[in-house]
PDB file of N, CA and C in Angstrom:
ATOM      1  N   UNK A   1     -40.386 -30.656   2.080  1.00  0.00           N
ATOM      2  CA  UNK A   1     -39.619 -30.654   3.286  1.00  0.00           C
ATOM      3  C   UNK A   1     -38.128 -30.915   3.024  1.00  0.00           C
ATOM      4  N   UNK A   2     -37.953 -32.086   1.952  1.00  0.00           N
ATOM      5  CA  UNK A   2     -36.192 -32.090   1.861  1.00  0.00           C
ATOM      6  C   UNK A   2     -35.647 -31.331   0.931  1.00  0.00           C
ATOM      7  N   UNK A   3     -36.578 -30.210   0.753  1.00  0.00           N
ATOM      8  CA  UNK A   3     -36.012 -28.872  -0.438  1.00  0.00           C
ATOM      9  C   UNK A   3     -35.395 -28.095   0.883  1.00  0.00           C
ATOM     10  N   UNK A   4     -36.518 -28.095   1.533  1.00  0.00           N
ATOM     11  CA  UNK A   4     -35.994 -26.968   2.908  1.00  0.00           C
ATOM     12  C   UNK A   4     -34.507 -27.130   3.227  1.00  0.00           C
ATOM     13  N   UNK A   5     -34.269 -28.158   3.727  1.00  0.00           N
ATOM     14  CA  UNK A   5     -33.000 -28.709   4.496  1.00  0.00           C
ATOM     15  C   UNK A   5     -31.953 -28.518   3.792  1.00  0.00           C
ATOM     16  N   UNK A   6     -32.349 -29.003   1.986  1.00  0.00           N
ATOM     17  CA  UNK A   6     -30.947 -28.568   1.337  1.00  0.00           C
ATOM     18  C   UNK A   6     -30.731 -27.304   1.118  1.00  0.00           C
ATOM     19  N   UNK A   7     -31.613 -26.616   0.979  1.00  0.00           N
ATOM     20  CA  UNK A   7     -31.307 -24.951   0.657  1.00  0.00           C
ATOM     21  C   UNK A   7     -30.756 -24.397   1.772  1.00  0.00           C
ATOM     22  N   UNK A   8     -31.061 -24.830   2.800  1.00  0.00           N
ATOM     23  CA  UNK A   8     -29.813 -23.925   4.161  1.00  0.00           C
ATOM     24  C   UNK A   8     -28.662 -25.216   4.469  1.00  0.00           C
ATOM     25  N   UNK A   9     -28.515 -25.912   4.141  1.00  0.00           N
ATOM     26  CA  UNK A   9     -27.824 -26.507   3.899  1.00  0.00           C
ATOM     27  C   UNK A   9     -26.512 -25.678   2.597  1.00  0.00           C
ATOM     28  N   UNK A  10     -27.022 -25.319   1.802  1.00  0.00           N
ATOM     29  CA  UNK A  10     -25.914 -24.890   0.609  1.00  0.00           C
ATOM     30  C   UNK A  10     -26.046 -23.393   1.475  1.00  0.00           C
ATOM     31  N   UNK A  11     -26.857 -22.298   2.133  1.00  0.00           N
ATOM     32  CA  UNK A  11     -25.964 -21.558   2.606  1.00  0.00           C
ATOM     33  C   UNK A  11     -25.583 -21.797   3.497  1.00  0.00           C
ATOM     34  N   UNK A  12     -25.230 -22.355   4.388  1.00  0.00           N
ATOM     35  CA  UNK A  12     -24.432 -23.235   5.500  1.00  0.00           C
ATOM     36  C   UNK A  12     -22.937 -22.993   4.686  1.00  0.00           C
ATOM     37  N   UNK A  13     -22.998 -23.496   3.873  1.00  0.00           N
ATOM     38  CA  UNK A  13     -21.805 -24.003   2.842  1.00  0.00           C
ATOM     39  C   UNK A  13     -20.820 -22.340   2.705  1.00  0.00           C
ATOM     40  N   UNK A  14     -21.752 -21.479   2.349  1.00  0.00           N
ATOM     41  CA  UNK A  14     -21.087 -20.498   1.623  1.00  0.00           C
ATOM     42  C   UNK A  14     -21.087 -19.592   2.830  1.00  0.00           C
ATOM     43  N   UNK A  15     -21.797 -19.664   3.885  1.00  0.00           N
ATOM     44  CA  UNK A  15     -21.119 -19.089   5.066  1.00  0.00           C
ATOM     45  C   UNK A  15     -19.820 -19.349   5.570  1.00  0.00           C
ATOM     46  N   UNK A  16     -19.413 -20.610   5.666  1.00  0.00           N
ATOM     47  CA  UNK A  16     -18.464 -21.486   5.857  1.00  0.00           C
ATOM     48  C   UNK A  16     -17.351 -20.890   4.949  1.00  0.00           C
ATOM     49  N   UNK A  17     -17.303 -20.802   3.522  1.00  0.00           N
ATOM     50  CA  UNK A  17     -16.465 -20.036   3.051  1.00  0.00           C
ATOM     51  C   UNK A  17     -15.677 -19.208   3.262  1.00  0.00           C
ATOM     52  N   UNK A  18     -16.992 -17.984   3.373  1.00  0.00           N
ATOM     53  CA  UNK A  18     -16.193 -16.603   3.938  1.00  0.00           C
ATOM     54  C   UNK A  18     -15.953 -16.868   4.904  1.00  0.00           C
ATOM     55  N   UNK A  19     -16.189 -17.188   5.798  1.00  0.00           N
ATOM     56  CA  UNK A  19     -14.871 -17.396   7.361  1.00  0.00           C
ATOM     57  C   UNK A  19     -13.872 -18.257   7.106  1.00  0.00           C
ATOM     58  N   UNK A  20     -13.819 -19.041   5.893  1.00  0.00           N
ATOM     59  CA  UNK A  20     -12.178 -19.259   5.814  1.00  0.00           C
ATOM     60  C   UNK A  20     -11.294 -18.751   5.734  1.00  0.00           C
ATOM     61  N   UNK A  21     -11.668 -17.825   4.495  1.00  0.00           N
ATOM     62  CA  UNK A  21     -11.079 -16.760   3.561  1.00  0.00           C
ATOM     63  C   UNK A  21     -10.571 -15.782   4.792  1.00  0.00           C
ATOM     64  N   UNK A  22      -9.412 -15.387   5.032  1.00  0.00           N
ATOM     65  CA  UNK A  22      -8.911 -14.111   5.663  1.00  0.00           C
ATOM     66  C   UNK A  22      -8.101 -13.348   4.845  1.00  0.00           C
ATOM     67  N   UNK A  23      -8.405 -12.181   4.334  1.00  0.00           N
ATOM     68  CA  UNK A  23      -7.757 -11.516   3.619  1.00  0.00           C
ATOM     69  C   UNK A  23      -6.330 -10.671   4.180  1.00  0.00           C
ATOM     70  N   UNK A  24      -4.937 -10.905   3.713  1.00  0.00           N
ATOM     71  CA  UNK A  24      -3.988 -10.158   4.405  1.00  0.00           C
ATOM     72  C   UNK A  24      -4.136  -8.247   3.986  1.00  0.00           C
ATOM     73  N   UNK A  25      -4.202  -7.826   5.478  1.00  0.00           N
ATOM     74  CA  UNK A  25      -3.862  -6.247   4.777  1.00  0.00           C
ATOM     75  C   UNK A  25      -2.760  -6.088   3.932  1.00  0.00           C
ATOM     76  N   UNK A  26      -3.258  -5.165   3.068  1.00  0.00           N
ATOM     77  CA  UNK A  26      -2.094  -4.433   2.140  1.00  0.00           C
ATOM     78  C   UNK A  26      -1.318  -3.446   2.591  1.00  0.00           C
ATOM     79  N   UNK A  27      -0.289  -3.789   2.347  1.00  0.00           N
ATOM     80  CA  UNK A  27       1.368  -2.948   2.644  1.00  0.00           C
ATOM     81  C   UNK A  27       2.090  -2.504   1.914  1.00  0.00           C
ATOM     82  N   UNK A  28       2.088  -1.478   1.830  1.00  0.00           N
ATOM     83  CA  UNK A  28       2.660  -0.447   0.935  1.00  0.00           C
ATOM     84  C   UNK A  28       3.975  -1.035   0.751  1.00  0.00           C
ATOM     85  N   UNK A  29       4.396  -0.991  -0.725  1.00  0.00           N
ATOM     86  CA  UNK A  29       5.791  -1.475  -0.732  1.00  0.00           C
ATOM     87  C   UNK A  29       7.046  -0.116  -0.529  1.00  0.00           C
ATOM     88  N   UNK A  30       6.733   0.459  -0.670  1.00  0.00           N
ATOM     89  CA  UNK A  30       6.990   1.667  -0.528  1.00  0.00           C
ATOM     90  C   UNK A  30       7.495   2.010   0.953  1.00  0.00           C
ATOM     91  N   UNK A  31       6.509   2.181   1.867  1.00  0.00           N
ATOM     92  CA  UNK A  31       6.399   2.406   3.103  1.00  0.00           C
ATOM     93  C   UNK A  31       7.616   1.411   3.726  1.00  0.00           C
ATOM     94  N   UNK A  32       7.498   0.049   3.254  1.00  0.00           N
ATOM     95  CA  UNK A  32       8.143  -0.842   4.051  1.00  0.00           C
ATOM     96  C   UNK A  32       9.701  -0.789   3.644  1.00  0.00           C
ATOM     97  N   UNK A  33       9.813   0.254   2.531  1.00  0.00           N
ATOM     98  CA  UNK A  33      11.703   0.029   2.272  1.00  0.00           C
ATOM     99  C   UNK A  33      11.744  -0.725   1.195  1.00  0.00           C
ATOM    100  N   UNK A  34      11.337  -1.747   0.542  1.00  0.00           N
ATOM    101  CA  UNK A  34      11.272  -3.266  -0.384  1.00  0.00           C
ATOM    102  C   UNK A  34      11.394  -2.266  -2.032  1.00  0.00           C
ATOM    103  N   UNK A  35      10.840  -1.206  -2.024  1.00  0.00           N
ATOM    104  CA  UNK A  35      10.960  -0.457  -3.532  1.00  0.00           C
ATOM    105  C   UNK A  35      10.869   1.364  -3.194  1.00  0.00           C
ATOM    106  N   UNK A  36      11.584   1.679  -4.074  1.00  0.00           N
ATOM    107  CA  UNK A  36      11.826   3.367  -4.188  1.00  0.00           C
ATOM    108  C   UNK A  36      11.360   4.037  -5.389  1.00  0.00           C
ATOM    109  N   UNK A  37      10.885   4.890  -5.437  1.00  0.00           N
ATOM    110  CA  UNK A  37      10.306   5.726  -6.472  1.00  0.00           C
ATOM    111  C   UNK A  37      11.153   6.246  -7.305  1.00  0.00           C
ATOM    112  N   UNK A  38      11.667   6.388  -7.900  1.00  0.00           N
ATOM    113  CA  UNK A  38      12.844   7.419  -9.035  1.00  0.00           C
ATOM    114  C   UNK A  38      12.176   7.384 -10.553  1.00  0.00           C
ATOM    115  N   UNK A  39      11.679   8.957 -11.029  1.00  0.00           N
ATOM    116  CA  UNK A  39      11.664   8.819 -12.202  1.00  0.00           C
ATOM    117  C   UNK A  39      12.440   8.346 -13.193  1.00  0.00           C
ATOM    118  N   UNK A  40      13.788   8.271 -13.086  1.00  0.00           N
ATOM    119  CA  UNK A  40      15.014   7.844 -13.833  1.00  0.00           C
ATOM    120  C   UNK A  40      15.296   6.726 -13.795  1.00  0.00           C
ATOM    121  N   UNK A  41      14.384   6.117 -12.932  1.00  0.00           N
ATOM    122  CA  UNK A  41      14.575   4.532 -12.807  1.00  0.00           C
ATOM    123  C   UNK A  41      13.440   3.468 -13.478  1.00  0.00           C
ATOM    124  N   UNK A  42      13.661   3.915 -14.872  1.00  0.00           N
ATOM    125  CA  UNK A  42      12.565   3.457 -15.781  1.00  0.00           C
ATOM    126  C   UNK A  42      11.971   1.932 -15.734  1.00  0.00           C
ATOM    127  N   UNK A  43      12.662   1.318 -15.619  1.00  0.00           N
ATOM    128  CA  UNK A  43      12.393  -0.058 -15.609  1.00  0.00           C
ATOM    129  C   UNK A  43      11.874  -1.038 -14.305  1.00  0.00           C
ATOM    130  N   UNK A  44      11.753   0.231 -13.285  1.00  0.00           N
ATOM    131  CA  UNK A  44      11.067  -0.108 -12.165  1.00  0.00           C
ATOM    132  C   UNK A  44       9.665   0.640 -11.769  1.00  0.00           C
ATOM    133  N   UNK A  45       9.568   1.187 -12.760  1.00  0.00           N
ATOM    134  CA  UNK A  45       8.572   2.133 -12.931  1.00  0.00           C
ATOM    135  C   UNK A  45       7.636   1.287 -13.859  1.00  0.00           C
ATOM    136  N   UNK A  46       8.104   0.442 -14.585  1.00  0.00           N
ATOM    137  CA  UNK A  46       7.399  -0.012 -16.036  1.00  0.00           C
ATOM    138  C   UNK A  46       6.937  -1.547 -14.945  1.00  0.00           C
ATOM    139  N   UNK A  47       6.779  -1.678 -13.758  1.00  0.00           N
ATOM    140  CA  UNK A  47       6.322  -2.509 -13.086  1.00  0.00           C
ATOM    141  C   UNK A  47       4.483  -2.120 -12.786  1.00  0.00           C
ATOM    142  N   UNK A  48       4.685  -0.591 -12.475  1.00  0.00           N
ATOM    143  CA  UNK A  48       3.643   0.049 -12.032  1.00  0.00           C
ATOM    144  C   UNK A  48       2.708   0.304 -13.499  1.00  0.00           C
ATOM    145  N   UNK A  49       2.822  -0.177 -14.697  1.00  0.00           N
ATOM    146  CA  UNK A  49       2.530   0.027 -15.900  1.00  0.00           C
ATOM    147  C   UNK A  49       1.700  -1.246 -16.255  1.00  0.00           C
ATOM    148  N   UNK A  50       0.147  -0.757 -16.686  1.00  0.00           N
ATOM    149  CA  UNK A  50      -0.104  -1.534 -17.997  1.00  0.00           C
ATOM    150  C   UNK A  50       0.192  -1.995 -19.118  1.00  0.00           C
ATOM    151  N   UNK A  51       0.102  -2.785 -19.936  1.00  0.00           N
ATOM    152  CA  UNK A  51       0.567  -3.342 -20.847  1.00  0.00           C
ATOM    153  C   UNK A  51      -0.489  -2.344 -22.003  1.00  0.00           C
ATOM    154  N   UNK A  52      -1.529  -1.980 -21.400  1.00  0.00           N
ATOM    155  CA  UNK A  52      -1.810  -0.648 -22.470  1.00  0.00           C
ATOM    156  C   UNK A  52      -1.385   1.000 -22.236  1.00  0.00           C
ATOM    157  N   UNK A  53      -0.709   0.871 -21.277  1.00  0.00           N
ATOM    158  CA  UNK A  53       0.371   2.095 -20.911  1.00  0.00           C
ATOM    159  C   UNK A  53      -0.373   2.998 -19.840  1.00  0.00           C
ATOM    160  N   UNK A  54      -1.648   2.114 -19.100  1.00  0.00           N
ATOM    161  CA  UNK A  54      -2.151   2.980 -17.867  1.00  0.00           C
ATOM    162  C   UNK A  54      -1.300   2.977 -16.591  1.00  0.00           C
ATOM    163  N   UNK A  55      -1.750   3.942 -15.906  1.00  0.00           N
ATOM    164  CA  UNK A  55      -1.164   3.598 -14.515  1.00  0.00           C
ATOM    165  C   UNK A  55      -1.478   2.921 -13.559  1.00  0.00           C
ATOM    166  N   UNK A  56      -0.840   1.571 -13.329  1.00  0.00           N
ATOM    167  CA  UNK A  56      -2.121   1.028 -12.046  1.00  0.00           C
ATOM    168  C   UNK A  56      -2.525   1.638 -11.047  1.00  0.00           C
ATOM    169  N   UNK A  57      -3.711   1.438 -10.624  1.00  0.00           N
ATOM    170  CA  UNK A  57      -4.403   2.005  -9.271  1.00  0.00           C
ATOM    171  C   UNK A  57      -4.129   1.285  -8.131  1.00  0.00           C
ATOM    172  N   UNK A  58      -4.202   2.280  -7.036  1.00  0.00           N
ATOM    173  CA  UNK A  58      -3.954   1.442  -5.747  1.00  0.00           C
ATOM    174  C   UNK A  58      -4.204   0.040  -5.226  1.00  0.00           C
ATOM    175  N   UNK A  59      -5.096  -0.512  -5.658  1.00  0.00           N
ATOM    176  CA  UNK A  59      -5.677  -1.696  -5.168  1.00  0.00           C
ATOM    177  C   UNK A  59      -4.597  -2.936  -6.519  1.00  0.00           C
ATOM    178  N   UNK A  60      -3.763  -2.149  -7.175  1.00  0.00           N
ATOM    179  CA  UNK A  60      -3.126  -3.309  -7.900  1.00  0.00           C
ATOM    180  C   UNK A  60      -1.663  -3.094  -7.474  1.00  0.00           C
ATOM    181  N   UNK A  61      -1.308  -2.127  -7.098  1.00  0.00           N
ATOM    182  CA  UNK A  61       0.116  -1.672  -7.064  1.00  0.00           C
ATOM    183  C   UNK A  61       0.549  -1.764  -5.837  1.00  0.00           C
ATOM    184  N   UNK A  62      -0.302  -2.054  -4.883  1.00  0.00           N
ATOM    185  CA  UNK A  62      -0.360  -2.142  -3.228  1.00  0.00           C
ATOM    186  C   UNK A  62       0.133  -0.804  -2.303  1.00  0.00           C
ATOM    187  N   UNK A  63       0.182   0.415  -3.425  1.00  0.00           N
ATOM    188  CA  UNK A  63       0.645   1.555  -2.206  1.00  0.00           C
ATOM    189  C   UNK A  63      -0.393   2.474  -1.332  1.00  0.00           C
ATOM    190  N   UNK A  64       0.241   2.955  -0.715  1.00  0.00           N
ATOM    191  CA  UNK A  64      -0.606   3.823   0.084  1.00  0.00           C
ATOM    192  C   UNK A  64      -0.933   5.286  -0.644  1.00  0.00           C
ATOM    193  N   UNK A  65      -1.683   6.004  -0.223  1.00  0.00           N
ATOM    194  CA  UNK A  65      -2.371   7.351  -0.752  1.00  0.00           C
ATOM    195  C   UNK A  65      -1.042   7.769  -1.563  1.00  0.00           C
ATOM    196  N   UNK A  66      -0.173   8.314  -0.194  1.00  0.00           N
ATOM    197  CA  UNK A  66       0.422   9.287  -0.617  1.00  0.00           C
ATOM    198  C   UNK A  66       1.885   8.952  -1.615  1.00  0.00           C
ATOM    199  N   UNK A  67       2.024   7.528  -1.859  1.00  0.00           N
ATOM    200  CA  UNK A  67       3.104   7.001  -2.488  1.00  0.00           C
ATOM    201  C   UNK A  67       2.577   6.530  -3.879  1.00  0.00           C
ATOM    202  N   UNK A  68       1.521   6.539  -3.868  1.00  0.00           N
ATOM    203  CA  UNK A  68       0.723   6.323  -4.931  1.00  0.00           C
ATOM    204  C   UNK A  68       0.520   7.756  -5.817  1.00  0.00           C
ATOM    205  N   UNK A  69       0.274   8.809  -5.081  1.00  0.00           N
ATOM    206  CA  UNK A  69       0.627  10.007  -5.298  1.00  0.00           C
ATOM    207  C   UNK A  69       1.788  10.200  -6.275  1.00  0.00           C
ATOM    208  N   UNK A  70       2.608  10.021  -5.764  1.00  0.00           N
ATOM    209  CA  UNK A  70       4.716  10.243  -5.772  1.00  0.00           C
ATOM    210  C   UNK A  70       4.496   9.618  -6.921  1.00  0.00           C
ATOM    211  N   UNK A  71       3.876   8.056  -6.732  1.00  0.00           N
ATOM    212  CA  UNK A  71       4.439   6.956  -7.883  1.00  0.00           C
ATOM    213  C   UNK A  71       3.557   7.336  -9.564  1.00  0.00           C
ATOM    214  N   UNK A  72       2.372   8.264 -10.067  1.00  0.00           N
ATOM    215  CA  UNK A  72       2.094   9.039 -10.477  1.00  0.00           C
ATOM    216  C   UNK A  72       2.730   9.827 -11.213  1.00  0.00           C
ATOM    217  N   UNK A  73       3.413  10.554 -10.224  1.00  0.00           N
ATOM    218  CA  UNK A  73       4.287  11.923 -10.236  1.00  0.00           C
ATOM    219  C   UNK A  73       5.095  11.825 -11.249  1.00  0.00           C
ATOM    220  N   UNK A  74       6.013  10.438 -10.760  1.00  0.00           N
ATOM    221  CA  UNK A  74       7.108  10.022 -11.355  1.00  0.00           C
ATOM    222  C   UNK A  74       6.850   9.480 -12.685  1.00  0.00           C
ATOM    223  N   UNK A  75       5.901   8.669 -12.814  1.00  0.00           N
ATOM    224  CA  UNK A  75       5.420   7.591 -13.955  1.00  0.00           C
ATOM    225  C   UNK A  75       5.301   9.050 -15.087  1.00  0.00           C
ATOM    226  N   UNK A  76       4.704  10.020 -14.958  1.00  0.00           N
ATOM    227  CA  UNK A  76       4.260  11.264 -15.564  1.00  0.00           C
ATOM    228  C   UNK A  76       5.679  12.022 -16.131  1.00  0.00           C
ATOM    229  N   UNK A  77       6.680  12.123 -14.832  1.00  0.00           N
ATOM    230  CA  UNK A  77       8.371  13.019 -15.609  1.00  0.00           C
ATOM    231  C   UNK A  77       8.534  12.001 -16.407  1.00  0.00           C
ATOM    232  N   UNK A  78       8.498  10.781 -16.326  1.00  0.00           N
ATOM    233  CA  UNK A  78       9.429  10.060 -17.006  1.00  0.00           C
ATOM    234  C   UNK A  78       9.177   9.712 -18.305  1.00  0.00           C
ATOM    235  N   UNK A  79       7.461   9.925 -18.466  1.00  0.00           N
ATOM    236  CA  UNK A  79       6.946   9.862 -20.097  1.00  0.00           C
ATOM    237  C   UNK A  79       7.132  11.487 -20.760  1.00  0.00           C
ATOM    238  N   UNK A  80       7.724  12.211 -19.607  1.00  0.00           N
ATOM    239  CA  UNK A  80       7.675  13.826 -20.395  1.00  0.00           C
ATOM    240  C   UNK A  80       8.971  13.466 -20.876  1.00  0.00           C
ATOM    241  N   UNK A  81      10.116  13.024 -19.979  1.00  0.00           N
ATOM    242  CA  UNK A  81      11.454  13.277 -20.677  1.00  0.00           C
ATOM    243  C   UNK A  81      11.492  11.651 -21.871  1.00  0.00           C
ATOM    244  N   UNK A  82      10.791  11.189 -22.058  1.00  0.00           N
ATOM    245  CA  UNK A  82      10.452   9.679 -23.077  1.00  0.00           C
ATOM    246  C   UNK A  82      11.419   9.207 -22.398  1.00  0.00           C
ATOM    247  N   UNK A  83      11.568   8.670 -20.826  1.00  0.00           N
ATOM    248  CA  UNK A  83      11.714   7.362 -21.047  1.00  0.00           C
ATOM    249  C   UNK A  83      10.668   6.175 -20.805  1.00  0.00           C
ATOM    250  N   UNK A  84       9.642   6.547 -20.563  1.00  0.00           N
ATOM    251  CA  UNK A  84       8.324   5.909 -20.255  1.00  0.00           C
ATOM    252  C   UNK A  84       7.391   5.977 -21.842  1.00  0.00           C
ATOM    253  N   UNK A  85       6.767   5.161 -22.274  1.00  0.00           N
ATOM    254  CA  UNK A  85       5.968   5.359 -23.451  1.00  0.00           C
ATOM    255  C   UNK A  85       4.528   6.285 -23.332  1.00  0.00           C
ATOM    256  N   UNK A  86       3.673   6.671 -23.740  1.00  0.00           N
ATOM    257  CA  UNK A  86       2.518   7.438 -23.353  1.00  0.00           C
ATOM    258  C   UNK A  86       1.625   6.514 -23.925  1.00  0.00           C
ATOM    259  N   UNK A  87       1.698   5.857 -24.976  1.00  0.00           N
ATOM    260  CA  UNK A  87       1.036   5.492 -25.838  1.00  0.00           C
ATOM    261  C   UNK A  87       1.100   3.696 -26.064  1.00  0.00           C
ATOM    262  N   UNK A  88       0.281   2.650 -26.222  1.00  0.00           N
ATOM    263  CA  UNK A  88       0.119   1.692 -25.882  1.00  0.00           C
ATOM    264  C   UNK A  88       1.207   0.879 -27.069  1.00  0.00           C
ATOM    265  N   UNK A  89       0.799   1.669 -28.655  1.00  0.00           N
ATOM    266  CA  UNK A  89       1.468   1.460 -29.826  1.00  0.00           C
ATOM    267  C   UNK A  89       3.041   1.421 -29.706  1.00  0.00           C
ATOM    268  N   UNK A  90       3.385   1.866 -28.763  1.00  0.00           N
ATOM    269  CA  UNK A  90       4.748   2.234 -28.777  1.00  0.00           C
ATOM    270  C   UNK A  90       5.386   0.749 -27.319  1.00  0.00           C
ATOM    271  N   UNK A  91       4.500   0.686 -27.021  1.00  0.00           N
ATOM    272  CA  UNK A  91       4.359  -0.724 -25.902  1.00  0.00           C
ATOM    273  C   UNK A  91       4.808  -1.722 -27.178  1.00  0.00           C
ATOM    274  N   UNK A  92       3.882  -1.703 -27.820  1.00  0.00           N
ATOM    275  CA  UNK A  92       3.874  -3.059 -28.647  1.00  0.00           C
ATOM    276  C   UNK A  92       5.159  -3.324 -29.840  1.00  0.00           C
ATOM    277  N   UNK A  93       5.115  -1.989 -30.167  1.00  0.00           N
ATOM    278  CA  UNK A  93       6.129  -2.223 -31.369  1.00  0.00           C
ATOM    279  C   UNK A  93       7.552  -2.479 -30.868  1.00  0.00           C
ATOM    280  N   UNK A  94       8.056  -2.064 -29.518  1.00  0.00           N
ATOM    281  CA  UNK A  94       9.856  -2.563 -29.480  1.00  0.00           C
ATOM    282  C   UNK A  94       9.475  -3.420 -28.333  1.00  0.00           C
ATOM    283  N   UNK A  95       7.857  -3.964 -27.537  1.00  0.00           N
ATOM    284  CA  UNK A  95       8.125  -5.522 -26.987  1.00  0.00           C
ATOM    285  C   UNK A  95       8.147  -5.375 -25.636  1.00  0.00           C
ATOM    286  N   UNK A  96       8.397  -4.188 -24.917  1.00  0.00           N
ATOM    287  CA  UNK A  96       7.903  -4.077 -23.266  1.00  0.00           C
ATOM    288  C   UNK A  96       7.902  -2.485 -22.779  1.00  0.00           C
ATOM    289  N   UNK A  97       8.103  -2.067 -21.842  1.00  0.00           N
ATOM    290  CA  UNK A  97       7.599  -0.792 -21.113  1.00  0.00           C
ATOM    291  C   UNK A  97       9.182  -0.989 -20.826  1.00  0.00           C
ATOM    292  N   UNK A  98       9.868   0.601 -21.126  1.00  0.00           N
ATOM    293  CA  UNK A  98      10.693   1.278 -20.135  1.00  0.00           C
ATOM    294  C   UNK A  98      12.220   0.440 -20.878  1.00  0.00           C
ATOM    295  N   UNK A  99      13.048   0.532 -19.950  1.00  0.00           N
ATOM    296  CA  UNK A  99      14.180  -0.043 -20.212  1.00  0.00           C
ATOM    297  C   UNK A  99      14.790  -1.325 -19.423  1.00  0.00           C
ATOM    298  N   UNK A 100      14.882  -2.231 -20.700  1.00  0.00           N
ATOM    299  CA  UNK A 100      14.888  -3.862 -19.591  1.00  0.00           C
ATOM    300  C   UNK A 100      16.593  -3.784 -19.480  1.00  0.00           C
ATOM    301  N   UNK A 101      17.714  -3.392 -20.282  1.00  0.00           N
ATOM    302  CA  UNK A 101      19.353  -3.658 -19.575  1.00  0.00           C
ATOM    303  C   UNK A 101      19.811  -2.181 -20.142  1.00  0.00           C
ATOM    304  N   UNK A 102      20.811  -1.950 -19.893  1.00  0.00           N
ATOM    305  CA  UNK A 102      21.640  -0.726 -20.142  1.00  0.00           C
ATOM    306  C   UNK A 102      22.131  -1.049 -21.616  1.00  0.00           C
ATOM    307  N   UNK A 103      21.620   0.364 -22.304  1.00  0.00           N
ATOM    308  CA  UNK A 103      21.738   0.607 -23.699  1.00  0.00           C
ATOM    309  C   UNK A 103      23.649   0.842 -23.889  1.00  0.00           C
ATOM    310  N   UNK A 104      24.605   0.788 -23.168  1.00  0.00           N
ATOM    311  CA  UNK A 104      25.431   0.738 -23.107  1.00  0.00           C
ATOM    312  C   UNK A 104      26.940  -0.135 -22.822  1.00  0.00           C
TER     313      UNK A 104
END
């Protein structure tokens, strides 16, 4: 009988949880003005970048379909014209993604 009580007792508990928890919707940073897409703008691009040189997916990068799309697009010119790395080896050997100050 006092097995009963504690076992809905602990899910009691973890019901209680999830109705704490409110998750905020995700907002495109994009959408809201806060960041802009530019292939030429390497070092804001190397935000949207793995540290093994993937592209993050929506659920890490917070954009919407179609900016996620764009942000893709861009991540893609910018490893054609090298300023983006393709390759993870090339991450590691000069120390980060893209360009951190002006080579000039």
């Amino acid at each position: 009988m006092v097995s009963n009580s504690t076992s809905s007792r602990g899910n009691d508990r973890n019901v209680r949880r999830r109705r704490d928890f409110i998750r905020k919707p995700a907002v495109c940073p994009f959408c809201t003005g806060k960041a802009t897409i530019d292939y030429k703008n390497a070092s804001s691009l190397s935000q949207y970048i793995s540290s093994r040189g993937k592209i993050g997916s929506r659920r890490r990068t917070k954009a919407c379909a179609k900016h996620q799309r764009k942000l893709a697009k861009a991540i893609k010119r910018a490893r054609f014209l090298a300023l983006l790395p393709y390759a993870p080896s090339h991450i590691w050997e000069t120390g980060g993604v893209g360009l951190r100050r002006p080579m000039f």
